[in-house]
PDB file of N, CA and C in Angstrom:
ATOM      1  N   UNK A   1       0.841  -1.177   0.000  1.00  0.00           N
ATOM      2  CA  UNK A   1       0.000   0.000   0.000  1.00  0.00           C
ATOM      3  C   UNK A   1       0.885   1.239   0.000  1.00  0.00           C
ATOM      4  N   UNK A   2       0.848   2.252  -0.671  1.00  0.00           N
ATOM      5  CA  UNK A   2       1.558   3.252  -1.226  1.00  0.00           C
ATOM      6  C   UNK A   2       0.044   4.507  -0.735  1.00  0.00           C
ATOM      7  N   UNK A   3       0.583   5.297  -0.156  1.00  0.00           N
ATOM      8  CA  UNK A   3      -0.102   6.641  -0.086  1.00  0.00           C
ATOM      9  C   UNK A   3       0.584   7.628  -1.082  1.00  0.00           C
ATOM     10  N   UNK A   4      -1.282   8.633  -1.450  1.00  0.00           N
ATOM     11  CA  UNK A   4      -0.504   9.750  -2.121  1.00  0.00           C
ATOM     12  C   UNK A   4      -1.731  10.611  -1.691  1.00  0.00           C
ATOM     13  N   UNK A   5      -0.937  11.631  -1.947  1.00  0.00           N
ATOM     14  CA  UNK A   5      -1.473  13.250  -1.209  1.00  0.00           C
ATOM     15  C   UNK A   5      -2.681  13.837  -2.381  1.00  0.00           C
ATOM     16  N   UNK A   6      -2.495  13.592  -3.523  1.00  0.00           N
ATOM     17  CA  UNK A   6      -3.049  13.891  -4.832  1.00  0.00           C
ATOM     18  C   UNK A   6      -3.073  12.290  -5.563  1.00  0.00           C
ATOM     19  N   UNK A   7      -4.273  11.567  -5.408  1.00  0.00           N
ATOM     20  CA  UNK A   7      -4.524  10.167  -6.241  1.00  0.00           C
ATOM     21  C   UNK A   7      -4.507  10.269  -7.752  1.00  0.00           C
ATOM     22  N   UNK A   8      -4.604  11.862  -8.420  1.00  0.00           N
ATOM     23  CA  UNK A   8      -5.090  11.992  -9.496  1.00  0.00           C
ATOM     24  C   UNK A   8      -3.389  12.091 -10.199  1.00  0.00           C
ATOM     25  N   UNK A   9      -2.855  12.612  -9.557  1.00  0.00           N
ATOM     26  CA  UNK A   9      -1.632  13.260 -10.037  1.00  0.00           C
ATOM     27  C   UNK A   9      -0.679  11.422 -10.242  1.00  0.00           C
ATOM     28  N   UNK A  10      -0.972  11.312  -8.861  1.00  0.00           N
ATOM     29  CA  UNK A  10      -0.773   9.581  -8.811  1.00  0.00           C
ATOM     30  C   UNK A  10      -0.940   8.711 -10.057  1.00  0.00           C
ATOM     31  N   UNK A  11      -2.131   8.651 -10.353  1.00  0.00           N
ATOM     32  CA  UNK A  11      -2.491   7.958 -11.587  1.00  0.00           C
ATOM     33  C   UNK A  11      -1.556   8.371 -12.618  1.00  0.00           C
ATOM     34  N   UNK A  12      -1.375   9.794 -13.081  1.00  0.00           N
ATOM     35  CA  UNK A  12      -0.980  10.445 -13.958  1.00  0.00           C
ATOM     36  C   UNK A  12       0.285   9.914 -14.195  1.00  0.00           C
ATOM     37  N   UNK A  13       1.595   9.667 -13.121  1.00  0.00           N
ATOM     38  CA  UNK A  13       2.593   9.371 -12.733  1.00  0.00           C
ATOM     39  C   UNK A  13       2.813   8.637 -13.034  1.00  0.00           C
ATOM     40  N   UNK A  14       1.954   7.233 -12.862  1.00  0.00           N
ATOM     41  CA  UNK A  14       2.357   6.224 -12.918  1.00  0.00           C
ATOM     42  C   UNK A  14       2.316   5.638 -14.088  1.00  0.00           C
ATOM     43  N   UNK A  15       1.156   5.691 -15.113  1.00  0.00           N
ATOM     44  CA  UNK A  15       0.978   5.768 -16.592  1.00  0.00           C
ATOM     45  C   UNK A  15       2.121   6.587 -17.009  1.00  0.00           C
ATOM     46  N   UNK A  16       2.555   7.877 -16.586  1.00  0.00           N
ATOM     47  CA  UNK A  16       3.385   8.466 -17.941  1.00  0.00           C
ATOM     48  C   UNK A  16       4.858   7.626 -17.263  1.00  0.00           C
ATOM     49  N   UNK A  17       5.194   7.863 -16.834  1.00  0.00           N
ATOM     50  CA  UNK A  17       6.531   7.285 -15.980  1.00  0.00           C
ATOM     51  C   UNK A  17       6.877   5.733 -15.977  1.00  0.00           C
ATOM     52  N   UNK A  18       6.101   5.182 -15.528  1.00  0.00           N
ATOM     53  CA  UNK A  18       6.112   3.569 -15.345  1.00  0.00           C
ATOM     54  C   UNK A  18       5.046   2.526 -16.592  1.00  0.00           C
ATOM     55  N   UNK A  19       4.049   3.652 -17.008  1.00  0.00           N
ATOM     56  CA  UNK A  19       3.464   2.608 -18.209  1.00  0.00           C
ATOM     57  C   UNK A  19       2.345   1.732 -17.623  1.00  0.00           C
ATOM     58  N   UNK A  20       1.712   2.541 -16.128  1.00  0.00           N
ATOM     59  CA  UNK A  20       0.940   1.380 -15.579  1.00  0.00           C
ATOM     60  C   UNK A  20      -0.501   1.911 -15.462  1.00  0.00           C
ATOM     61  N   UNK A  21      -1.240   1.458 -16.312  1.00  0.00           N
ATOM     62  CA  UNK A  21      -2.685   1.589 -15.492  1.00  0.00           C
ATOM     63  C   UNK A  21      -3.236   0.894 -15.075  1.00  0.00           C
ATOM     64  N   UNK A  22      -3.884   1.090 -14.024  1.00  0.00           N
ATOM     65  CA  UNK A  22      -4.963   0.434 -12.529  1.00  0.00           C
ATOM     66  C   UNK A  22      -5.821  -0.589 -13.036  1.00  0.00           C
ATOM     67  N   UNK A  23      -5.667  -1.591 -12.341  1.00  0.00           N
ATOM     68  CA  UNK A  23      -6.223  -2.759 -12.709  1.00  0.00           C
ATOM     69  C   UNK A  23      -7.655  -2.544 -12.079  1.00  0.00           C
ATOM     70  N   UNK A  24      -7.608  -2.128 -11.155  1.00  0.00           N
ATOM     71  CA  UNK A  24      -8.955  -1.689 -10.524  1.00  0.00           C
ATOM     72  C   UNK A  24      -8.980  -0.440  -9.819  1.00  0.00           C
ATOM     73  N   UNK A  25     -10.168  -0.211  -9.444  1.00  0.00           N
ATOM     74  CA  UNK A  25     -10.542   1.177  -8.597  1.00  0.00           C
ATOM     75  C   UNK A  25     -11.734   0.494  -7.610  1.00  0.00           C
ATOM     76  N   UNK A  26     -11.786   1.549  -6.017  1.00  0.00           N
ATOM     77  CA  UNK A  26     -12.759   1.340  -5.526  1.00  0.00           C
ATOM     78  C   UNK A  26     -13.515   2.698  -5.115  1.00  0.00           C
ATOM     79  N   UNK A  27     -14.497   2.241  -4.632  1.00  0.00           N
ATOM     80  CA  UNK A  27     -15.322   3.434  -4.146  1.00  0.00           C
ATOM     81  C   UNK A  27     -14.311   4.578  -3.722  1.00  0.00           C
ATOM     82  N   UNK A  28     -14.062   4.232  -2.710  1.00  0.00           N
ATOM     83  CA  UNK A  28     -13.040   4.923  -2.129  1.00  0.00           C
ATOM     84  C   UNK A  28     -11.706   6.037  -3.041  1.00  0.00           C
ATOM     85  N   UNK A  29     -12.010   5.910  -4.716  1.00  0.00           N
ATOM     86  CA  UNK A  29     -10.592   5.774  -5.337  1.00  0.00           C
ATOM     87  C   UNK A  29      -9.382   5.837  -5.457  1.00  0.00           C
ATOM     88  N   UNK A  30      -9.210   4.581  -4.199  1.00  0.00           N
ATOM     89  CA  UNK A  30      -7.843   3.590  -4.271  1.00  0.00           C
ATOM     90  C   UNK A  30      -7.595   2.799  -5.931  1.00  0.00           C
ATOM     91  N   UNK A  31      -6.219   2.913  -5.800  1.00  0.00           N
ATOM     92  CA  UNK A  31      -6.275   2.498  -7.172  1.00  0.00           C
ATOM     93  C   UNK A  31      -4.973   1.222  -7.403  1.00  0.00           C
ATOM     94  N   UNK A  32      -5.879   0.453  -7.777  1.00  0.00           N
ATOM     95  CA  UNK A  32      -4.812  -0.928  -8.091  1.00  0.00           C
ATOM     96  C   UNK A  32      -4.141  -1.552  -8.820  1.00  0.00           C
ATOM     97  N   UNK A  33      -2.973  -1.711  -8.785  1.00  0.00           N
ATOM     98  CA  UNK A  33      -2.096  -1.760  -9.751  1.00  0.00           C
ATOM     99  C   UNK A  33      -1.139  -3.370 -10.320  1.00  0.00           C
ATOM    100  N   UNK A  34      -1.032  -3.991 -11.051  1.00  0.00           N
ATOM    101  CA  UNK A  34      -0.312  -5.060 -10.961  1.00  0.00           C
ATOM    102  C   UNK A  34       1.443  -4.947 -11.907  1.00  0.00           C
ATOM    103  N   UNK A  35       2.046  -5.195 -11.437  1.00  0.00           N
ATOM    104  CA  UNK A  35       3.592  -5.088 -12.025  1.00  0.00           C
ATOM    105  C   UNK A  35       4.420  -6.437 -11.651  1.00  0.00           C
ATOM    106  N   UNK A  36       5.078  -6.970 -12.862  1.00  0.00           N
ATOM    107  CA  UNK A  36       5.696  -8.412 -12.702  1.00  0.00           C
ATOM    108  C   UNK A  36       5.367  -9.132 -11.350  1.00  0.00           C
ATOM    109  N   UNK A  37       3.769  -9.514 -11.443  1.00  0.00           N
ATOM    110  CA  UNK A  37       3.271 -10.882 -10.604  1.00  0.00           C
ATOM    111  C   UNK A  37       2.915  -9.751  -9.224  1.00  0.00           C
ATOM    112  N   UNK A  38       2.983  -8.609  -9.124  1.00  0.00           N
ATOM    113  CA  UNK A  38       3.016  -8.372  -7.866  1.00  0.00           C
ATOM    114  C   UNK A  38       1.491  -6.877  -7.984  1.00  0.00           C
ATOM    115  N   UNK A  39       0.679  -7.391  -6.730  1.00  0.00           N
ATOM    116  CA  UNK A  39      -0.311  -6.149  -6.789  1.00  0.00           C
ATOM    117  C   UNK A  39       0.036  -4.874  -5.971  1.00  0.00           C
ATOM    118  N   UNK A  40       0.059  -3.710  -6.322  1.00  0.00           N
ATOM    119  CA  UNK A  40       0.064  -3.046  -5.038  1.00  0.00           C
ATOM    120  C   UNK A  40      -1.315  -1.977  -4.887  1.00  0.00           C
ATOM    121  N   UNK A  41      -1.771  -0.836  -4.392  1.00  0.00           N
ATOM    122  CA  UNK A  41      -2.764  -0.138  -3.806  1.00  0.00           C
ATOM    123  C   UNK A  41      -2.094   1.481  -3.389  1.00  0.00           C
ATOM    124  N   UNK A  42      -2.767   2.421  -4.406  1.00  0.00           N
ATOM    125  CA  UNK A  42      -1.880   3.181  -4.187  1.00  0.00           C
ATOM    126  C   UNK A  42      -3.247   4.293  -3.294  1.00  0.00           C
ATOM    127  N   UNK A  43      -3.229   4.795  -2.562  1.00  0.00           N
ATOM    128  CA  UNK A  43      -4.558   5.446  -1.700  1.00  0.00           C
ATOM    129  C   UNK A  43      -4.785   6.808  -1.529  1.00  0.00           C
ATOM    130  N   UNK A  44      -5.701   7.508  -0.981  1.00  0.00           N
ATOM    131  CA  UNK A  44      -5.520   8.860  -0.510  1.00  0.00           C
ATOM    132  C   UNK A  44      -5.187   8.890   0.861  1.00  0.00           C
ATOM    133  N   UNK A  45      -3.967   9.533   0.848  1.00  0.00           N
ATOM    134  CA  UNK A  45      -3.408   9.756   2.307  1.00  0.00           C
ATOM    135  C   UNK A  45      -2.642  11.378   2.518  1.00  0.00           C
ATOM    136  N   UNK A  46      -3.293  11.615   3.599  1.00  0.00           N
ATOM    137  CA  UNK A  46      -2.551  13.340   4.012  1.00  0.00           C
ATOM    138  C   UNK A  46      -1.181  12.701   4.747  1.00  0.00           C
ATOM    139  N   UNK A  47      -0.715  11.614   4.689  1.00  0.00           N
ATOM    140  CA  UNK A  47       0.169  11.950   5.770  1.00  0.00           C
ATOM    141  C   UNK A  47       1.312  10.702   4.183  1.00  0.00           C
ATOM    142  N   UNK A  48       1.022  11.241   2.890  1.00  0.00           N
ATOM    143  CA  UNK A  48       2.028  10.807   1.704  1.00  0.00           C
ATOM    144  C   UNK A  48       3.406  11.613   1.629  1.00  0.00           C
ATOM    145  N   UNK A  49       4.365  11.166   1.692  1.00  0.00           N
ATOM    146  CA  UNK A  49       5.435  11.724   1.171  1.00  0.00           C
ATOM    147  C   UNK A  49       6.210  11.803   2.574  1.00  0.00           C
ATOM    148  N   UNK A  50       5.584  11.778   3.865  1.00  0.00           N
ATOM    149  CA  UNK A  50       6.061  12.214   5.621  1.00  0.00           C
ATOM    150  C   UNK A  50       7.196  10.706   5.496  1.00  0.00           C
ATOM    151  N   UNK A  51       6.933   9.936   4.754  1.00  0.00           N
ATOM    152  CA  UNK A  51       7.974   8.601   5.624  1.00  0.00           C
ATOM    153  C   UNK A  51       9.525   9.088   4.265  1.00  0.00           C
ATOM    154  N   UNK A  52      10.524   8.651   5.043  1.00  0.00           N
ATOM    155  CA  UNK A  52      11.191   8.952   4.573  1.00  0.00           C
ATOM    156  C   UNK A  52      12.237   7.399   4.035  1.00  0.00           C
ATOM    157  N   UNK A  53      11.815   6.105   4.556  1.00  0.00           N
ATOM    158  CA  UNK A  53      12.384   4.933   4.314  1.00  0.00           C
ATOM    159  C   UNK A  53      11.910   4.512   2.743  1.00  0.00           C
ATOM    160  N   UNK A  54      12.796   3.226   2.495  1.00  0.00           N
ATOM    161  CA  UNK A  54      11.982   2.949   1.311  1.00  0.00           C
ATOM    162  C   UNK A  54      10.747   1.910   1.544  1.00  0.00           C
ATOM    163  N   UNK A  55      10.127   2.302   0.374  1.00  0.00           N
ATOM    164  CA  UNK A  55       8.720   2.347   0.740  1.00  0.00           C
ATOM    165  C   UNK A  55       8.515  -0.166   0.565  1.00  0.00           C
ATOM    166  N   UNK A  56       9.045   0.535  -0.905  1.00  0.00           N
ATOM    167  CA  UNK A  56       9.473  -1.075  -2.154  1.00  0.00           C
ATOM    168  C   UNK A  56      10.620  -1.093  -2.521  1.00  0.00           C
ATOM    169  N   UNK A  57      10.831  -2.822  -2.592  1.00  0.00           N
ATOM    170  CA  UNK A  57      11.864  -2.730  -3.530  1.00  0.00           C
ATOM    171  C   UNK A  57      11.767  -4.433  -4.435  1.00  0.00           C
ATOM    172  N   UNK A  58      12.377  -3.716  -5.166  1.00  0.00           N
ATOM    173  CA  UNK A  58      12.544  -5.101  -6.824  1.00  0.00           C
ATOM    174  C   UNK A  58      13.749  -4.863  -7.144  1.00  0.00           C
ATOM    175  N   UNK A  59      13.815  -6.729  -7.028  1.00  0.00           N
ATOM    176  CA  UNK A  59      15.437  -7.388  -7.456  1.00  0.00           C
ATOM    177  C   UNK A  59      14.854  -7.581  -9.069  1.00  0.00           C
ATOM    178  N   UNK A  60      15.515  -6.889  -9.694  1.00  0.00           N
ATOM    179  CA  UNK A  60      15.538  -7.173 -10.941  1.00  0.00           C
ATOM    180  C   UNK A  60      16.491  -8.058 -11.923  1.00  0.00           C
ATOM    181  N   UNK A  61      16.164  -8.852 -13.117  1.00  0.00           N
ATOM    182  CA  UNK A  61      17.223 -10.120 -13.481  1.00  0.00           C
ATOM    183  C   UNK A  61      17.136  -8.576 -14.632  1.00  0.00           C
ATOM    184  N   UNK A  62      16.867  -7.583 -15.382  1.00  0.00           N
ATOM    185  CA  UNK A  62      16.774  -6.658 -16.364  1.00  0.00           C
ATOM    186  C   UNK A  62      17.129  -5.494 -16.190  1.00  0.00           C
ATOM    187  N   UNK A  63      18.269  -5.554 -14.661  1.00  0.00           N
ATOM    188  CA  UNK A  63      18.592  -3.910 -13.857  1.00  0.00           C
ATOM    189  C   UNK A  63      18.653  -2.725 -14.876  1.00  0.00           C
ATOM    190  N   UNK A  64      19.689  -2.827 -16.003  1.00  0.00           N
ATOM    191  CA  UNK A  64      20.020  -1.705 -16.587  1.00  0.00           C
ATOM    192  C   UNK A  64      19.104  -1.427 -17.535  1.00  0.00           C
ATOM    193  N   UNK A  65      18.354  -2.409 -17.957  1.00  0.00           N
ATOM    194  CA  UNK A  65      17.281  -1.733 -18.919  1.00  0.00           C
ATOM    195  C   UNK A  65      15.999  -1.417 -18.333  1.00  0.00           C
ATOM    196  N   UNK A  66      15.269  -2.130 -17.093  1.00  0.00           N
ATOM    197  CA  UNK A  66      14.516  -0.961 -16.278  1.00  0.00           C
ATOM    198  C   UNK A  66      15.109   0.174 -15.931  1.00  0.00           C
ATOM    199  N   UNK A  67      16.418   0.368 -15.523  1.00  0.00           N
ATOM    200  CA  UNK A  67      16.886   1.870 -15.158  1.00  0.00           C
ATOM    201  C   UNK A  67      16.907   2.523 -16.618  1.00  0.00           C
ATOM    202  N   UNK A  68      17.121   2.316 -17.663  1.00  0.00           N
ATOM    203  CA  UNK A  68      17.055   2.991 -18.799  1.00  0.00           C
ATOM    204  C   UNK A  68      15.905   3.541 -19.154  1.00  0.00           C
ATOM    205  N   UNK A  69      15.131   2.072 -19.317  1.00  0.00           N
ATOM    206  CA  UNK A  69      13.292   2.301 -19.438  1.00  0.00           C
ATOM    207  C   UNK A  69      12.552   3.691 -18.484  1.00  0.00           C
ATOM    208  N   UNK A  70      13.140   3.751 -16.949  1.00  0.00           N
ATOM    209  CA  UNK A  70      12.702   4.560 -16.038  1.00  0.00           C
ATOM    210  C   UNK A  70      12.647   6.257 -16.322  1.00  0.00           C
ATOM    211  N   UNK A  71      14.202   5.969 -16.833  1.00  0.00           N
ATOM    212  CA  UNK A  71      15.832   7.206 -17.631  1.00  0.00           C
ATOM    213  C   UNK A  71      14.542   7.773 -19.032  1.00  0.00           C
ATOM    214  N   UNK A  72      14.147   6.945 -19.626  1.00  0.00           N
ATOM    215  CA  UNK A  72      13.892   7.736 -20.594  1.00  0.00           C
ATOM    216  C   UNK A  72      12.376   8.383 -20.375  1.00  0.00           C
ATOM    217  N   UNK A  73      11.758   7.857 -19.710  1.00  0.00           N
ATOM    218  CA  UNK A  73      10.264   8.158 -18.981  1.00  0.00           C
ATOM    219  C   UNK A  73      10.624   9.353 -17.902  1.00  0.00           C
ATOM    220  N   UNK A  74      11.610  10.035 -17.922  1.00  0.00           N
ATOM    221  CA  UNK A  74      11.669  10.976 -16.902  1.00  0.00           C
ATOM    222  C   UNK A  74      11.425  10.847 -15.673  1.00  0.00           C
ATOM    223  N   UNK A  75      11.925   9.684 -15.270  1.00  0.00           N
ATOM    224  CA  UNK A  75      12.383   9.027 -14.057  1.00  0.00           C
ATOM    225  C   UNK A  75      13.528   9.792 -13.318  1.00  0.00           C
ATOM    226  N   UNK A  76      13.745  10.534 -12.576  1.00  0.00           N
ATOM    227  CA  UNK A  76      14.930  11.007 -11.884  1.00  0.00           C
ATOM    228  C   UNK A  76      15.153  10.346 -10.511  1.00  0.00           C
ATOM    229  N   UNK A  77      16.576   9.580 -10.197  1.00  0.00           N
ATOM    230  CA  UNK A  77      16.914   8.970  -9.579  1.00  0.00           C
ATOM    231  C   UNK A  77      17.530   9.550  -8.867  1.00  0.00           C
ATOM    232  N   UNK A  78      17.429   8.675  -7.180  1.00  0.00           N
ATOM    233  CA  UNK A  78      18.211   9.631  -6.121  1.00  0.00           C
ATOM    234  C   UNK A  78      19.626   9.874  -6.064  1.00  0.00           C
ATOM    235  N   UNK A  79      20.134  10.793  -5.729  1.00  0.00           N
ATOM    236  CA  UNK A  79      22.107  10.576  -4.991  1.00  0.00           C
ATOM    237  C   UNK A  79      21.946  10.018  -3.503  1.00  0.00           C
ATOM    238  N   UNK A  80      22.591   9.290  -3.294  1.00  0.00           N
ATOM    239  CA  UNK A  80      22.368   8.120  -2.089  1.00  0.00           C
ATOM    240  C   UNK A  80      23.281   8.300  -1.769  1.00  0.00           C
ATOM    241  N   UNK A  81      24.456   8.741  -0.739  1.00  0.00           N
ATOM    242  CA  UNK A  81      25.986   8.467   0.164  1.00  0.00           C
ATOM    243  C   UNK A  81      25.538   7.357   1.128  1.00  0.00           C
ATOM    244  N   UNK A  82      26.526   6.388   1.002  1.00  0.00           N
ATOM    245  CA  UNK A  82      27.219   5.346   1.901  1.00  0.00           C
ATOM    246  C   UNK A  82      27.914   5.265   3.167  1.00  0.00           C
ATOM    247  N   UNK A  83      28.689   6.833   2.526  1.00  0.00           N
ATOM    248  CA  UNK A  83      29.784   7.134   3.732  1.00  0.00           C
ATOM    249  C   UNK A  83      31.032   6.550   3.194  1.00  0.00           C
ATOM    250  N   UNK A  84      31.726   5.647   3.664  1.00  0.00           N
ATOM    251  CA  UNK A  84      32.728   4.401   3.355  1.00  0.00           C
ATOM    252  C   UNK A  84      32.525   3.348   2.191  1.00  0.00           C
ATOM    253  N   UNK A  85      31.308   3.068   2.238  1.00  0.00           N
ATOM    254  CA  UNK A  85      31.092   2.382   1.312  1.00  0.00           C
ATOM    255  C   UNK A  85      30.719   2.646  -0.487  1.00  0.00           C
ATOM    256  N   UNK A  86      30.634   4.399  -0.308  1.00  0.00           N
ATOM    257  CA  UNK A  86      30.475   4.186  -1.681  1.00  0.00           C
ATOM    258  C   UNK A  86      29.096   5.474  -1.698  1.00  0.00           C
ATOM    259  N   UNK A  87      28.842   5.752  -3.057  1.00  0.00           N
ATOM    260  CA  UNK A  87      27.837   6.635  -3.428  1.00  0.00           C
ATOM    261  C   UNK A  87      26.920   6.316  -4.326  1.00  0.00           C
ATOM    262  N   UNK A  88      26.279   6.497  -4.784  1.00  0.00           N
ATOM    263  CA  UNK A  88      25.187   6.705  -6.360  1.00  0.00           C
ATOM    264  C   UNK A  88      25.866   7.417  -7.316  1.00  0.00           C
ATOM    265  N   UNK A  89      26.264   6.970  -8.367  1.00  0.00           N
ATOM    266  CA  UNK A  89      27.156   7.623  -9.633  1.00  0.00           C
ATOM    267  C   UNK A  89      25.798   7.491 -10.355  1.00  0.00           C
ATOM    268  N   UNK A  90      25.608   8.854 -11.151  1.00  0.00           N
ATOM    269  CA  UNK A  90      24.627   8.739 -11.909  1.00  0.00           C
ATOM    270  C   UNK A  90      23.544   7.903 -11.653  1.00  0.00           C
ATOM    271  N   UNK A  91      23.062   8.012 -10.555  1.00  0.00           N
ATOM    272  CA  UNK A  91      21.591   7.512  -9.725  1.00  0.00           C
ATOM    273  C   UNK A  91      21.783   6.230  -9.236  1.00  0.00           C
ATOM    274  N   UNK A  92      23.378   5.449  -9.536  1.00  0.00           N
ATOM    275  CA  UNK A  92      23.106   3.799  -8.950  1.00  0.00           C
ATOM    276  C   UNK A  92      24.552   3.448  -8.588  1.00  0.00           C
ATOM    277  N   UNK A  93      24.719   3.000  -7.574  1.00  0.00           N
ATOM    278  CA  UNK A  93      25.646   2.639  -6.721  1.00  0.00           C
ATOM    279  C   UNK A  93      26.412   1.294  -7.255  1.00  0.00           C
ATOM    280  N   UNK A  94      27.406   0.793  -7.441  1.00  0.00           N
ATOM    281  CA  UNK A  94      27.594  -0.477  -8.125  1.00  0.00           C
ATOM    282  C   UNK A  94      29.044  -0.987  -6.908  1.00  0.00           C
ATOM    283  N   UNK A  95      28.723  -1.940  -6.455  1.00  0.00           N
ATOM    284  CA  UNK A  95      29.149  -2.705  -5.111  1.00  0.00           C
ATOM    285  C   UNK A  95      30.725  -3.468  -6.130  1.00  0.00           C
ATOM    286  N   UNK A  96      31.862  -3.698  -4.940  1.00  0.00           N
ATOM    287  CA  UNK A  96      33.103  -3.744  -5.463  1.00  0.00           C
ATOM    288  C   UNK A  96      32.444  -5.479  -6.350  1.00  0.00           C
ATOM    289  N   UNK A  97      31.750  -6.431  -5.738  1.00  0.00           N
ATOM    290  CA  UNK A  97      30.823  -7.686  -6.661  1.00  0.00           C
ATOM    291  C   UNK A  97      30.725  -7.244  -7.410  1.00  0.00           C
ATOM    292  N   UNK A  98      30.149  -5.811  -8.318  1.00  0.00           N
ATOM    293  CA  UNK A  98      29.367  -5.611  -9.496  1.00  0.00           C
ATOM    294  C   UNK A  98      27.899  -5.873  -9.043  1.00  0.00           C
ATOM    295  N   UNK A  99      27.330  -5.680  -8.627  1.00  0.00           N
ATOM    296  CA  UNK A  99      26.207  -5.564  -7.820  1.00  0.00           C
ATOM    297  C   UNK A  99      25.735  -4.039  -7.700  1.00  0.00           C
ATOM    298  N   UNK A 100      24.340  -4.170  -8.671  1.00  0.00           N
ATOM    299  CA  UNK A 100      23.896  -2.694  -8.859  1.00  0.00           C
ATOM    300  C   UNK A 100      22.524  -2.105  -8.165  1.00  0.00           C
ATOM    301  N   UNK A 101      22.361  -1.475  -7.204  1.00  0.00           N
ATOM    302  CA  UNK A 101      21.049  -0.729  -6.863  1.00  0.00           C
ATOM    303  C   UNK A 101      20.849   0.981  -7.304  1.00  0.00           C
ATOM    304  N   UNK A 102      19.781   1.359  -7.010  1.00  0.00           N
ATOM    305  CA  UNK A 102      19.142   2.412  -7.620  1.00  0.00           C
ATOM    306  C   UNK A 102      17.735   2.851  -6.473  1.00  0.00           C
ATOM    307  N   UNK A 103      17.400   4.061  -6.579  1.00  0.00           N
ATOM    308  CA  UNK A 103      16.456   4.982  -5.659  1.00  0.00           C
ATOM    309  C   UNK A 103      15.521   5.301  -6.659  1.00  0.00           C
ATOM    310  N   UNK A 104      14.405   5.880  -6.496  1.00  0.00           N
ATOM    311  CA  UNK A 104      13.380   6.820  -7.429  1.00  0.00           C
ATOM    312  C   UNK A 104      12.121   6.949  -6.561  1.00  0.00           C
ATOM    313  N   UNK A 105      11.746   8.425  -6.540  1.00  0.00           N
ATOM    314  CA  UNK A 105      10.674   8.599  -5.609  1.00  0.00           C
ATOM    315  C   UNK A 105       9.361   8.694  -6.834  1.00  0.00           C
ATOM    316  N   UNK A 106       8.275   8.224  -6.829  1.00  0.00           N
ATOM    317  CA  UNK A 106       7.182   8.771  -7.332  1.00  0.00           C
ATOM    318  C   UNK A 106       6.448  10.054  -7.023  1.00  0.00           C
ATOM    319  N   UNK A 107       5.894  10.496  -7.459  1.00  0.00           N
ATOM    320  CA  UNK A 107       5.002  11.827  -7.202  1.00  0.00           C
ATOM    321  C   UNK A 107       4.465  12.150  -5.998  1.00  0.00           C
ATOM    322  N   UNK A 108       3.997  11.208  -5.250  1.00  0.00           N
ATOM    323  CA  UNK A 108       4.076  11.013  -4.035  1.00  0.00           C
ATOM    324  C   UNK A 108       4.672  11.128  -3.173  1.00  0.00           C
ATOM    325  N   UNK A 109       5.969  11.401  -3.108  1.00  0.00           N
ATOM    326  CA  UNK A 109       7.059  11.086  -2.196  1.00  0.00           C
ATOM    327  C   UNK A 109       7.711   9.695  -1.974  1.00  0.00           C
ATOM    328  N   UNK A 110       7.408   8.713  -2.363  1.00  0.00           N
ATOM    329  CA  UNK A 110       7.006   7.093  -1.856  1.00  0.00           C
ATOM    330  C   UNK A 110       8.603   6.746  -2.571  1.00  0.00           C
ATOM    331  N   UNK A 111       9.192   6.404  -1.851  1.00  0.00           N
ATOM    332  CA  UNK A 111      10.468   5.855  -2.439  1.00  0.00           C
ATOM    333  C   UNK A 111      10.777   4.325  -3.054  1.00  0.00           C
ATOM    334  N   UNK A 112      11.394   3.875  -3.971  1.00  0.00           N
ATOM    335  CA  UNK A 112      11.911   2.353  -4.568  1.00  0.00           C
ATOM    336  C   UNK A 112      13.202   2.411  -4.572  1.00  0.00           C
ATOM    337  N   UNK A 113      12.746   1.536  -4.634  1.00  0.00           N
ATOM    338  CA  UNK A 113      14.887   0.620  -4.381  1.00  0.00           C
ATOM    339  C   UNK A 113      14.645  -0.319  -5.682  1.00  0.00           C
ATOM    340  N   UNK A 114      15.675  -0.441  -6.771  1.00  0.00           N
ATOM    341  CA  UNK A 114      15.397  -1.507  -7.494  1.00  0.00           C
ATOM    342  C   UNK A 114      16.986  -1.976  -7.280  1.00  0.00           C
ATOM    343  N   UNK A 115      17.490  -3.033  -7.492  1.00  0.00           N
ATOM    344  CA  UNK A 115      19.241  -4.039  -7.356  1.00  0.00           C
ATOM    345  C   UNK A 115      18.176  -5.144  -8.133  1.00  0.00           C
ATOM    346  N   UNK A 116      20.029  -5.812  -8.625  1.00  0.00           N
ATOM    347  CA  UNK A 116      19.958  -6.639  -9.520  1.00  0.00           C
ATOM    348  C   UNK A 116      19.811  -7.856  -8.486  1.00  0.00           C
ATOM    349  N   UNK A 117      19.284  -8.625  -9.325  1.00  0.00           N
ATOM    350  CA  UNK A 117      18.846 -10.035  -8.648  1.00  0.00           C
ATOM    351  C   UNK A 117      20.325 -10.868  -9.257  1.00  0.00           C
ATOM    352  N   UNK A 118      20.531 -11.953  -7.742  1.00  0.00           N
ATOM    353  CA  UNK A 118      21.470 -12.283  -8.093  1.00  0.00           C
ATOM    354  C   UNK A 118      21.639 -13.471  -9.095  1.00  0.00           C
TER     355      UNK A 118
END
C-alpha cells in the first residue's frame, strides 16, 4: 500500500513514468495496480510523502534496462551516500561484486529501491 497526497496526479505518474494503469478502482478511489506478478494499492493519504524509508523494492534479473526504461520516462533517480562504502554515480551505486542498486521517488514522495537479482 503506497499513499498519495493527490490520487489523481498519482495515476498520472504512474501511466506516464512507469506505463501502468490500474487494474482496478474502488469506491473509495484507491487504485490498483499489478507489475511483474506483484499487486500493489496506491490510496488517498494526508500523511504521503512524511515517511522517509523505502517504501518497495525489486530485485531485478533486467537492472540496466529498467533503469534505462525509467531514464527515458523521466524518471529522476536519487544521490544516495554510503559514507565508506560508496555513493550513487549517476543515480546507482555499483558494489566492489558488481552488484547494482538504484532509488526513485514517485510523485508522491514514496520511495523504490530496485538491485539486480542475483
Amino acid at each position: 500500500m503506497l499513499p498519495a497526497s493527490d490520487i489523481e496526479r498519482a495515476r498520472s505518474w504512474y501511466s506516464e513514468k512507469l506505463g501502468l494503469e490500474p487494474i482496478s478502482t474502488n469506491p473509495f478511489g484507491d487504485l490498483r495496480y499489478e507489475a511483474g506478478g506483484v499487486e500493489f494499492l496506491v490510496y488517498q493519504s494526508e500523511l504521503a510523502g512524511t515517511n522517509h524509508a523505502t517504501a518497495a523494492g525489486f530485485r531485478l534479473e533486467d537492472f540496466d534496462e529498467v533503469v534505462a526504461f525509467l531514464r527515458s520516462n523521466g524518471v529522476a533517480f536519487e544521490h544516495v551516500d554510503f559514507g565508506e562504502m560508496g555513493a550513487t554515480i549517476n543515480g546507482v551505486i555499483t558494489t566492489p561484486d558488481g552488484q547494482k542498486a538504484a532509488w526513485f521517488k514517485d510523485s508522491e514522495g514514496n520511495t523504490f529501491a530496485l538491485s539486480m537479482a542475483d
